[in-house]
N, C-alpha and C. Protein backbone atom coordinates (compact mmCIF):
# COMPACT_ATOMS: atom_id res chain seq x y z
N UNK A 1 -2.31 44.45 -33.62
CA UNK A 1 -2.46 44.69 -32.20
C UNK A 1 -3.39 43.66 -31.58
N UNK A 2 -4.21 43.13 -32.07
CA UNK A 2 -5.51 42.36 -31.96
C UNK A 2 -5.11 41.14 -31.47
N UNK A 3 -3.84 40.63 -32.72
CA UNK A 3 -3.37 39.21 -32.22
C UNK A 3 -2.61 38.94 -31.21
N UNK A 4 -1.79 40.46 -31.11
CA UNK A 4 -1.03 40.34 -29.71
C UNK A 4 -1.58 40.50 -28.20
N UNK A 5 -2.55 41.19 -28.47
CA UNK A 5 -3.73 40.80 -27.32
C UNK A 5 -4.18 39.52 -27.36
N UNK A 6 -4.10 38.67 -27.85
CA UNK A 6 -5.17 37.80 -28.23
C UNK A 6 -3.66 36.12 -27.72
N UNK A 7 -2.93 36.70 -28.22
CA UNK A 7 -1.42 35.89 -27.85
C UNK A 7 -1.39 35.75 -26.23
N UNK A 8 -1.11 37.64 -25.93
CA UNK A 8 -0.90 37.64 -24.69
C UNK A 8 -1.72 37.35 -23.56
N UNK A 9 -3.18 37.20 -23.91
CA UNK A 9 -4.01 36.50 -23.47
C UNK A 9 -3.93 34.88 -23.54
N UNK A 10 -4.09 34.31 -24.37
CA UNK A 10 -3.66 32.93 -24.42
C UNK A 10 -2.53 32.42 -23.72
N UNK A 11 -1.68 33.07 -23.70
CA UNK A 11 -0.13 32.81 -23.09
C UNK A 11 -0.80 32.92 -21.43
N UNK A 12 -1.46 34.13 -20.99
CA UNK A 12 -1.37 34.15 -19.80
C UNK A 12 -2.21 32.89 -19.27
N UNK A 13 -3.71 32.54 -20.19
CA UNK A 13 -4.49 31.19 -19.45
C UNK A 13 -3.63 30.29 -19.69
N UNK A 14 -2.99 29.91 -20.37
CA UNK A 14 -1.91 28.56 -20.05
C UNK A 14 -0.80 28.63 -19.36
N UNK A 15 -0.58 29.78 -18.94
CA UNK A 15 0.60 29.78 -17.57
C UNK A 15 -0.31 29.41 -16.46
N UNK A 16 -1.63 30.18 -16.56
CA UNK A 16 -2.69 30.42 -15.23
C UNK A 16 -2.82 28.78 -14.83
N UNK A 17 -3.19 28.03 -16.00
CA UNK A 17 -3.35 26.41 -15.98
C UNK A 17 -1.97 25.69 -15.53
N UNK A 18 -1.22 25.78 -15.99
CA UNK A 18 0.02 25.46 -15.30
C UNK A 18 0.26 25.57 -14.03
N UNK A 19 0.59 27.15 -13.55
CA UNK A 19 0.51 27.08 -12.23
C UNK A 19 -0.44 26.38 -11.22
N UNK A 20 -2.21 26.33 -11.83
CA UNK A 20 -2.96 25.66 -11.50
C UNK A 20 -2.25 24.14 -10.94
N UNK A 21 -1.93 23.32 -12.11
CA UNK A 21 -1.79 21.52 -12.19
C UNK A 21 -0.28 22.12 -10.74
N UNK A 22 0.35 22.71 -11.32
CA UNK A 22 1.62 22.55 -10.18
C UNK A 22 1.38 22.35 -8.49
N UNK A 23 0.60 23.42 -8.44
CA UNK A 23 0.08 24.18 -6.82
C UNK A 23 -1.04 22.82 -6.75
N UNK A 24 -1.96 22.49 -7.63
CA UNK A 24 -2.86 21.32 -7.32
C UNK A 24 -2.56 20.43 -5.79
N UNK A 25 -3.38 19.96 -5.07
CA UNK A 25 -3.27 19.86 -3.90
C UNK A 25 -2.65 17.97 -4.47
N UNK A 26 -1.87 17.58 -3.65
CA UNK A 26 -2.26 15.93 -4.24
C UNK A 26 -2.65 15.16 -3.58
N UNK A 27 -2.65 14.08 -3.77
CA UNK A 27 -3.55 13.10 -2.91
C UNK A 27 -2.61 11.88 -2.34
N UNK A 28 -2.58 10.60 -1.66
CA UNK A 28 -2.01 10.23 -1.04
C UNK A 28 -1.19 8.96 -2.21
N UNK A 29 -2.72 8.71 -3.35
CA UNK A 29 -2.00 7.93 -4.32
C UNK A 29 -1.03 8.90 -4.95
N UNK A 30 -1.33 9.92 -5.26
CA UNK A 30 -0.22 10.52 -6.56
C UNK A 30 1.69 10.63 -5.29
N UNK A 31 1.58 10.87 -4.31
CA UNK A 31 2.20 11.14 -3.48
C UNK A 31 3.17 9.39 -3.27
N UNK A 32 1.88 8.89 -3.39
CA UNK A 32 2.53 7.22 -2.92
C UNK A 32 3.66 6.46 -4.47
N UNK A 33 3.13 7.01 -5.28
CA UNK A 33 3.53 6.74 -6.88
C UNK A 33 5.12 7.49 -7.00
N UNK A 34 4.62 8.72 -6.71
CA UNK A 34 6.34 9.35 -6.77
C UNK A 34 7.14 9.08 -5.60
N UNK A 35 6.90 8.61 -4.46
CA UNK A 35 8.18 8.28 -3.45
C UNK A 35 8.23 7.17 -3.43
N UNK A 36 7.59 6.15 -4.25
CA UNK A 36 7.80 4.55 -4.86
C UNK A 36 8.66 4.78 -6.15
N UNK A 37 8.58 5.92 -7.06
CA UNK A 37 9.48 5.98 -7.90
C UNK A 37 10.77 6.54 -7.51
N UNK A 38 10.91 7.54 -6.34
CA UNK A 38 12.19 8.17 -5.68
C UNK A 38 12.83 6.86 -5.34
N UNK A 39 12.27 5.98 -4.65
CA UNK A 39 12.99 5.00 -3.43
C UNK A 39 13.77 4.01 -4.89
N UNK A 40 13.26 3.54 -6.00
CA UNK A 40 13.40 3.05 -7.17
C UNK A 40 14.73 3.49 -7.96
N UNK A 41 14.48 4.82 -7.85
CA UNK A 41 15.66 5.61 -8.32
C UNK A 41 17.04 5.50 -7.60
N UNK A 42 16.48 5.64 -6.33
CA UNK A 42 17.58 5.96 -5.58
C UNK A 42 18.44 4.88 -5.74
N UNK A 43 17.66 3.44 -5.01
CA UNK A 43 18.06 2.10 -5.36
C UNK A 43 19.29 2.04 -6.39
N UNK A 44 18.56 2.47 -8.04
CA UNK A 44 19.64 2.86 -8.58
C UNK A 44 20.98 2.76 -8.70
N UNK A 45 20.85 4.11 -8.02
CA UNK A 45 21.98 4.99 -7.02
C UNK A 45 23.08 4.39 -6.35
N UNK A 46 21.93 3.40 -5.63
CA UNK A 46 22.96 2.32 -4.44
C UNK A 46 23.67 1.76 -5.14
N UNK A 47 23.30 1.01 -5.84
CA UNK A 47 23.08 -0.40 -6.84
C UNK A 47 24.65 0.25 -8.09
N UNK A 48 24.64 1.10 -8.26
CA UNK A 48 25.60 1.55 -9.12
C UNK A 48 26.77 1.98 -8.53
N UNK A 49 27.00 2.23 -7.52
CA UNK A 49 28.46 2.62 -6.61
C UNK A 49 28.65 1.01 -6.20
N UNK A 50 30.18 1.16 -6.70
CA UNK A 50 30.90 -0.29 -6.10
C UNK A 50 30.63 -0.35 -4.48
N UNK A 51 31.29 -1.46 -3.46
CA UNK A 51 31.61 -1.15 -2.58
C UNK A 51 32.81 -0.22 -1.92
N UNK A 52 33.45 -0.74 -3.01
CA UNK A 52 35.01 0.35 -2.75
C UNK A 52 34.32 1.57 -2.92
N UNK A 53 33.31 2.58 -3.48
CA UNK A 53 32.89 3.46 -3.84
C UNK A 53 32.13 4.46 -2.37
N UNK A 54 32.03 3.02 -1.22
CA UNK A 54 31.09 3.67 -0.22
C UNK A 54 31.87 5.36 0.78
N UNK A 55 32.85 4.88 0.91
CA UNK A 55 33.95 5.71 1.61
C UNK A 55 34.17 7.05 0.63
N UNK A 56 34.01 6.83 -0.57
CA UNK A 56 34.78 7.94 -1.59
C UNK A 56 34.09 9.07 -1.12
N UNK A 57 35.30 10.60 -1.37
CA UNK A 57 34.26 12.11 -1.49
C UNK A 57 35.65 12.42 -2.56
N UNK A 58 34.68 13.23 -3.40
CA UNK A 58 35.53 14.30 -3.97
C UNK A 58 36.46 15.21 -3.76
N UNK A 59 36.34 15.60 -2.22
CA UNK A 59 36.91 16.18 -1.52
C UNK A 59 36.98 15.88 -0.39
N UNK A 60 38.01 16.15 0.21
CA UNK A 60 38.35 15.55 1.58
C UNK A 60 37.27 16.45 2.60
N UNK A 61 36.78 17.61 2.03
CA UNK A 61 35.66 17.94 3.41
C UNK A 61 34.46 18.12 3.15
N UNK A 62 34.16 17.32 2.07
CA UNK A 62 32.99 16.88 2.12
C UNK A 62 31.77 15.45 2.21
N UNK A 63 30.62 15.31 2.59
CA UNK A 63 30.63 14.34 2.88
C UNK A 63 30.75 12.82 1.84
N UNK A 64 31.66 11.62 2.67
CA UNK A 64 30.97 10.78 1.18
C UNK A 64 30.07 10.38 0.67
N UNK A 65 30.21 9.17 -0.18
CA UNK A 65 28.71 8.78 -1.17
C UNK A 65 28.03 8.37 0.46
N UNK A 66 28.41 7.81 1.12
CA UNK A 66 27.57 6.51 1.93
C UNK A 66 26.93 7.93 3.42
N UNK A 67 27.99 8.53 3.46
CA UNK A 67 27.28 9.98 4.69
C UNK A 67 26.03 10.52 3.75
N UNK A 68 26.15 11.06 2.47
CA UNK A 68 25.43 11.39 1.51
C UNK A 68 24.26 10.51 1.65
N UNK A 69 24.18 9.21 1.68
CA UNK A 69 23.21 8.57 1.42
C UNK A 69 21.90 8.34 2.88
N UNK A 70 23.12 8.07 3.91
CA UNK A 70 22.46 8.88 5.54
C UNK A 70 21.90 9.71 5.80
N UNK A 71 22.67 10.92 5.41
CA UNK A 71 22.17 12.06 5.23
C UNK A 71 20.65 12.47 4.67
N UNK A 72 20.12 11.69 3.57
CA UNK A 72 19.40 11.71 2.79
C UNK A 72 18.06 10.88 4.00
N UNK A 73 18.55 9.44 4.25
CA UNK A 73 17.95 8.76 4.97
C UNK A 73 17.68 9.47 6.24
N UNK A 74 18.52 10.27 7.34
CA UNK A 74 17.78 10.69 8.31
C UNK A 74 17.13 11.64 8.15
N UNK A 75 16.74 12.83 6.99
CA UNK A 75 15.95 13.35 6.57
C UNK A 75 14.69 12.78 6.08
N UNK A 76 14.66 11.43 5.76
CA UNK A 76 13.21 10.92 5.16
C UNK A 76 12.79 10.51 6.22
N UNK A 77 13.48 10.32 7.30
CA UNK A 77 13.21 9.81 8.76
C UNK A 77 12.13 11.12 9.60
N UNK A 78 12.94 11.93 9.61
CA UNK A 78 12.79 13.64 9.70
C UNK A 78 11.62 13.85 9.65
N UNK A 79 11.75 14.38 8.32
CA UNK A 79 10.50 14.77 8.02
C UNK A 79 8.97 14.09 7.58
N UNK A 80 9.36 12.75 7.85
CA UNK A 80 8.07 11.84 7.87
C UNK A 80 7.25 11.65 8.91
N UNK A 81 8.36 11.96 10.25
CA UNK A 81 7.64 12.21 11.22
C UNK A 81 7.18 13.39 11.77
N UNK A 82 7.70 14.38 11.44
CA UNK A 82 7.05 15.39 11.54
C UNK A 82 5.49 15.52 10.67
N UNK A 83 5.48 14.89 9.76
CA UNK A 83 4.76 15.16 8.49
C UNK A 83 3.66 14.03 9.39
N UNK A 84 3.77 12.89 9.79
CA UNK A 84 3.10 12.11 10.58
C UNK A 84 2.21 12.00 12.10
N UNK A 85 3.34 12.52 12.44
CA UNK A 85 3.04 12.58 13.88
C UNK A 85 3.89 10.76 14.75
N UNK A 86 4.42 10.04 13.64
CA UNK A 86 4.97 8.75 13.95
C UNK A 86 6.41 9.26 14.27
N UNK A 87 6.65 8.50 15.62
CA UNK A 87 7.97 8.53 16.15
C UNK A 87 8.82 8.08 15.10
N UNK A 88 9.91 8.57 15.59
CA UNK A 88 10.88 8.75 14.36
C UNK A 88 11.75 7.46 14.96
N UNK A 89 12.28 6.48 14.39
CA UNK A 89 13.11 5.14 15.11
C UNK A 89 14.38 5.21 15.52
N UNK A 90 14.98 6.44 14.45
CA UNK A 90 16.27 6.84 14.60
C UNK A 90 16.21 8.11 15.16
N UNK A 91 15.35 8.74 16.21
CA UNK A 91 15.29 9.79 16.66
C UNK A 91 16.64 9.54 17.30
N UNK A 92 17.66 10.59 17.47
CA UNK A 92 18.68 10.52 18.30
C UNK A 92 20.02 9.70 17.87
N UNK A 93 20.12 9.64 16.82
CA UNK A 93 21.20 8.49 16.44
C UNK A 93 21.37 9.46 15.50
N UNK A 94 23.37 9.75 14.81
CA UNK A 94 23.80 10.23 14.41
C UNK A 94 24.29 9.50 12.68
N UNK A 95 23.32 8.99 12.04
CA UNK A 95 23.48 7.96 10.75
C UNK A 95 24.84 8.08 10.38
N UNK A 96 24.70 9.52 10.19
CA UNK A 96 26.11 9.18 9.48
C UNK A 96 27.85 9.37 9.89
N UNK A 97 27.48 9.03 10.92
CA UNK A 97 28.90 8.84 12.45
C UNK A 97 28.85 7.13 12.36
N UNK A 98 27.53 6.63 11.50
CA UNK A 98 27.49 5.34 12.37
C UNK A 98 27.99 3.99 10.74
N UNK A 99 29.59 3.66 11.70
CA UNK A 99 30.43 3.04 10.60
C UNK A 99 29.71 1.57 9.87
N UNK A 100 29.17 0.76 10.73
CA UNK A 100 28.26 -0.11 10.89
C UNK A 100 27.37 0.05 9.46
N UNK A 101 26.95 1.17 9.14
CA UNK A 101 26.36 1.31 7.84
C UNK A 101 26.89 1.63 6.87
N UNK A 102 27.86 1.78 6.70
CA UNK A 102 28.76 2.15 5.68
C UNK A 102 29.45 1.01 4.87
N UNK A 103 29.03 -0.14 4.98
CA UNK A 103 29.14 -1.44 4.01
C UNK A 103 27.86 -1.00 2.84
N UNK A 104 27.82 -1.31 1.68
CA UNK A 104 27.31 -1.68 0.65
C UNK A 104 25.90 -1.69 0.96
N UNK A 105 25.54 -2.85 1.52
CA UNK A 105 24.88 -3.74 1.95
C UNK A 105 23.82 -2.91 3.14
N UNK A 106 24.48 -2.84 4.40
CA UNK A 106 24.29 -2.61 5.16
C UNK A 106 23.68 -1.03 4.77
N UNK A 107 24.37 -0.03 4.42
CA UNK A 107 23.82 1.18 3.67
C UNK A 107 22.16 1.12 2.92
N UNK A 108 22.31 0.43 1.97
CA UNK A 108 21.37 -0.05 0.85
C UNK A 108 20.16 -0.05 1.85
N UNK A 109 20.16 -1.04 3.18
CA UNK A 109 18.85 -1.79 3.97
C UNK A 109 18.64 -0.19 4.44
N UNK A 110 19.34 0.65 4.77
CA UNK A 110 19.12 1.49 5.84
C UNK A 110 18.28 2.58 5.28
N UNK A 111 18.89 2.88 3.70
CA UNK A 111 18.64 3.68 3.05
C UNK A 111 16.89 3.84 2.65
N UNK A 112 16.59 2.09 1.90
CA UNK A 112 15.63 1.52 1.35
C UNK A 112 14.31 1.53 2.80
N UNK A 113 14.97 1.26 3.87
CA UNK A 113 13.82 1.24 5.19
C UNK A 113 13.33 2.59 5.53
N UNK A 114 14.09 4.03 5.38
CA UNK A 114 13.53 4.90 5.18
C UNK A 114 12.84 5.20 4.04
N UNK A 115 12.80 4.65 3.18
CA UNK A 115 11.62 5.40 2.16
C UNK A 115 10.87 4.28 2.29
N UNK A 116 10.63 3.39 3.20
CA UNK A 116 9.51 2.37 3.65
C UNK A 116 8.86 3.27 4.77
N UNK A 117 9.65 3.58 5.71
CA UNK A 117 8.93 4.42 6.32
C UNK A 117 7.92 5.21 5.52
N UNK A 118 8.43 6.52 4.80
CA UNK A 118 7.88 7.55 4.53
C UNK A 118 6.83 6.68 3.46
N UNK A 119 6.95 6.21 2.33
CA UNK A 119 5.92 5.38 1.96
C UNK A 119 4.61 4.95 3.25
N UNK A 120 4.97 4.47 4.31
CA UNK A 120 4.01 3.94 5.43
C UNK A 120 3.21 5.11 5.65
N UNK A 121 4.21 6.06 5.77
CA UNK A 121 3.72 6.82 6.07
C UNK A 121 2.69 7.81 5.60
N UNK A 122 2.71 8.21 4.41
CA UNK A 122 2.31 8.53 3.35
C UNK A 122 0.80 7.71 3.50
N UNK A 123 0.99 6.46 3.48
CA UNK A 123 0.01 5.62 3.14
C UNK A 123 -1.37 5.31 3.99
N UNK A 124 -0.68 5.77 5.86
CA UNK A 124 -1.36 5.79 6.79
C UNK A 124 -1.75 7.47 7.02
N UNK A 125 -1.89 8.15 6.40
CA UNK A 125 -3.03 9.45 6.02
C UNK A 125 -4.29 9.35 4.80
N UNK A 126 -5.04 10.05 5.15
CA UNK A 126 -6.35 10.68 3.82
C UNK A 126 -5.57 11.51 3.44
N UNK A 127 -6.55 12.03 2.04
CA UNK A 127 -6.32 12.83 1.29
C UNK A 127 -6.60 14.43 2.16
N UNK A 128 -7.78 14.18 2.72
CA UNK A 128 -8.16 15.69 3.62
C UNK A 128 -7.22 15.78 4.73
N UNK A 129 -6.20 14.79 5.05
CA UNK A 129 -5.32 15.09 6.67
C UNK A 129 -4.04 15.55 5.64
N UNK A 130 -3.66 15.25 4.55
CA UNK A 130 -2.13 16.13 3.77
C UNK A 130 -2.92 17.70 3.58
N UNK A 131 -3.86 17.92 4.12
CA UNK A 131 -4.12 19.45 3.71
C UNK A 131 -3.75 19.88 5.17
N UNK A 132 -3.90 19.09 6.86
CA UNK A 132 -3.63 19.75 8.00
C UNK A 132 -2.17 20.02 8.09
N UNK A 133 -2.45 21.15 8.98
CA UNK A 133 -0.71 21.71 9.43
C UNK A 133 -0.36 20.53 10.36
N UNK A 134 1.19 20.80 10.40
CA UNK A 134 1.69 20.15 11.52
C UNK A 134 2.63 21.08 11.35
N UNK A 135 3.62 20.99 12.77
CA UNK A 135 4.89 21.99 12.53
C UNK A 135 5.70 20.84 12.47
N UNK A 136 6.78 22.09 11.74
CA UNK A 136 8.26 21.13 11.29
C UNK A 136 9.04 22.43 11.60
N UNK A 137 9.85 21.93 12.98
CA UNK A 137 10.81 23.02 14.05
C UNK A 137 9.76 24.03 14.04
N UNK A 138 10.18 25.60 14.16
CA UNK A 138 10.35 26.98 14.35
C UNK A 138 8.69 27.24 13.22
N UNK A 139 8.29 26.13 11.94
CA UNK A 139 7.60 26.37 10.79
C UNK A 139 5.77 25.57 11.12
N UNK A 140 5.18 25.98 10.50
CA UNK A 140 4.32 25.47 10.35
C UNK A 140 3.59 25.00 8.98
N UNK A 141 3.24 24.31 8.57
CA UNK A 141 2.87 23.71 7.52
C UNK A 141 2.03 22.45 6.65
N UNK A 142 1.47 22.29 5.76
CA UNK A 142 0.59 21.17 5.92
C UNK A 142 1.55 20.46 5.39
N UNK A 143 0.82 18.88 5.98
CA UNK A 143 1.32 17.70 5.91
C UNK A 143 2.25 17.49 4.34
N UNK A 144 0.91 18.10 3.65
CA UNK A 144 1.51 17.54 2.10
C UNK A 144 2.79 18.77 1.83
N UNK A 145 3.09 20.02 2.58
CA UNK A 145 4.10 20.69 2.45
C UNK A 145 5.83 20.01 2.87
N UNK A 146 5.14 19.11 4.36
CA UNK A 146 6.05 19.17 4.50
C UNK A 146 6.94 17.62 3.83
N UNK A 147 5.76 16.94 3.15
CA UNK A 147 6.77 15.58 2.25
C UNK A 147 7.08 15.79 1.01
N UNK A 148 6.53 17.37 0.69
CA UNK A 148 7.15 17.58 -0.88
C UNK A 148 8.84 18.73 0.00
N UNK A 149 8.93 19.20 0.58
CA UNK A 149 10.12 19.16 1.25
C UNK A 149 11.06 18.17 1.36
N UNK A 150 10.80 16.75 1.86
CA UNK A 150 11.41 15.85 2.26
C UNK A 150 11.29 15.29 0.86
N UNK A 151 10.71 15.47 -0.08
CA UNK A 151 11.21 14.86 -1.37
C UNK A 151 12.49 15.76 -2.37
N UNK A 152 12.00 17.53 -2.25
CA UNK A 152 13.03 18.29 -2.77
C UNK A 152 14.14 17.76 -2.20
N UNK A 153 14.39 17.28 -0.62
CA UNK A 153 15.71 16.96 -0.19
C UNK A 153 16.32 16.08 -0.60
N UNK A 154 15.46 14.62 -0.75
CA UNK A 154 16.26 13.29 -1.58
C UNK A 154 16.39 13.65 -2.77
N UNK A 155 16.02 14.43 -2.97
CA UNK A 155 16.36 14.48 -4.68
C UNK A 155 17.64 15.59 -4.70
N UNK A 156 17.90 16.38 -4.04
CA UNK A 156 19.01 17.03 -4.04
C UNK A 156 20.38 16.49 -3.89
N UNK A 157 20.15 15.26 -2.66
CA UNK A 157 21.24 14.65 -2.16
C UNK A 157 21.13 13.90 -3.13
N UNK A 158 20.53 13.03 -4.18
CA UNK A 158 20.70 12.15 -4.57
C UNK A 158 21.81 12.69 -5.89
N UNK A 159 21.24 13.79 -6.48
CA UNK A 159 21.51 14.75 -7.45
C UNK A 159 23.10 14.48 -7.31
N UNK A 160 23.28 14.72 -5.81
CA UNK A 160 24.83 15.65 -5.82
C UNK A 160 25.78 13.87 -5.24
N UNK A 161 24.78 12.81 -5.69
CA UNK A 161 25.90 11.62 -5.52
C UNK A 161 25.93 11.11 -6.99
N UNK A 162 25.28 11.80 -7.84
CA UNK A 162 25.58 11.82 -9.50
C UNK A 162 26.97 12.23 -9.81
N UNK A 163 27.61 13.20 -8.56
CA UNK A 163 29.12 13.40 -9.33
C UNK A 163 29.67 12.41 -8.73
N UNK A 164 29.63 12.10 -7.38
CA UNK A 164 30.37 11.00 -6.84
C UNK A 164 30.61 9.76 -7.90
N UNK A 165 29.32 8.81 -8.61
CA UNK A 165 29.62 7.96 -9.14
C UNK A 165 30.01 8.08 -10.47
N UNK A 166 29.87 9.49 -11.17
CA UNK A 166 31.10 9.83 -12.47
C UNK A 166 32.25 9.92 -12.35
N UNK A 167 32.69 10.63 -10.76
CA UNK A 167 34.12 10.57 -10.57
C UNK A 167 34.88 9.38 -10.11
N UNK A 168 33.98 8.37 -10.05
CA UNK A 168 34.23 6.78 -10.07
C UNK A 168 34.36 6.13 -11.05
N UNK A 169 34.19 7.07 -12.54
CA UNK A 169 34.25 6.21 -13.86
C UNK A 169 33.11 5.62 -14.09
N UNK A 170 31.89 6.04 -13.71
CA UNK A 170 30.60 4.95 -13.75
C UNK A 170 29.70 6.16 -14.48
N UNK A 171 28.83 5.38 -15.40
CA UNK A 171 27.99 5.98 -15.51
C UNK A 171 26.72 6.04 -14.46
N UNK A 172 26.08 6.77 -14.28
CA UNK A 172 24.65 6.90 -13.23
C UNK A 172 23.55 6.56 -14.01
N UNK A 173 22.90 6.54 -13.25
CA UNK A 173 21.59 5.86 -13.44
C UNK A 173 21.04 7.06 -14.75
N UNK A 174 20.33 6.62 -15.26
CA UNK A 174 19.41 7.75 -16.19
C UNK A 174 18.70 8.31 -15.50
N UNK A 175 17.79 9.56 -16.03
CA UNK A 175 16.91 9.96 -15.15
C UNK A 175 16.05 9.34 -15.28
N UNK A 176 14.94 9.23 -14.61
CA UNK A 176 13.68 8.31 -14.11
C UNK A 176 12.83 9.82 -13.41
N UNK A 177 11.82 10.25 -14.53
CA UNK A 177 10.86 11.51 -14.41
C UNK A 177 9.45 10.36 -13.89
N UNK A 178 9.75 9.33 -14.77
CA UNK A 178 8.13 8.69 -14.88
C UNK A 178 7.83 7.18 -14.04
């Protein structure tokens, strides 16, 4: 009985520590490191879909790789400025209506300049201003809430253009944790 107290104790301080490092507040370097490794990844991403590949969807009603990749981009747009307080450049422009980006090329710059943004952005706060709220719509939330949001999002969209470039016959990028 002794050891299983003694287990279930142990078990619980190293969940307690865990949850600890997770919830940990971060700072603007640890923050600047992982959306320098997202933008890296993503790159990837680009870098591995042909051009013939930009137009493709799996399905006819959903969006393709290159809306997918917009999509992704006016969200880092999004929520960087909210997360900032910096005007957003593409406030009002519909990315992924807009055919003009849907070359290779042209995609890639558009893609890569939003996570320059949010990087800038990122970079032009302290560590004590990612602890203030700002709202994002209807929500309120601190700064550092709302770019680990805008990171769950690129990483979702990016996730779901992993089937796009298998169903192209390509392998994808590996994962990249580090």
């Amino acid at each position: 009985m002794k050891q299983k107290i003694g287990f279930t104790a142990l078990a619980l301080m190293l969940w307690m520590s865990f949850s600890a490092f997770l919830s940990a507040p971060k700072t603007v370097a640890q923050m600047t490191t992982e959306w320098t490794r997202a933008k890296e990844f993503t790159k990837e991403y680009l870098d591995a879909m042909p051009e013939d590949g930009m137009g493709y969807k799996p399905t006819p009603e959903i969006r393709s790789f290159a809306e997918q990749m917009l999509h992704l981009t006016a969200a880092n747009y999004n929520f960087t400025a909210a997360a900032t307080g910096k005007a957003n450049p593409m406030q009002g422009k519909k990315l992924e209506a807009m055919d003009e980006l849907k070359t290779k090329a042209a995609l890639t710059k558009a893609v890569m300049d939003s996570y320059d943004f949010v990087l800038d952005g990122i970079k032009g706060l302290s560590d004590a201003q990612l602890a203030e709220n700002v709202k994002m719509g209807p929500r309120e939330m601190s700064r550092e809430t709302v770019f680990a949001k805008a990171f769950e999002h690129q990483t979702h969209h990016r996730g779901q253009a992993t089937i796009y470039i298998r169903m192209k016959g390509i392998k994808p990028p590996n994962e990249k944790l580090f």
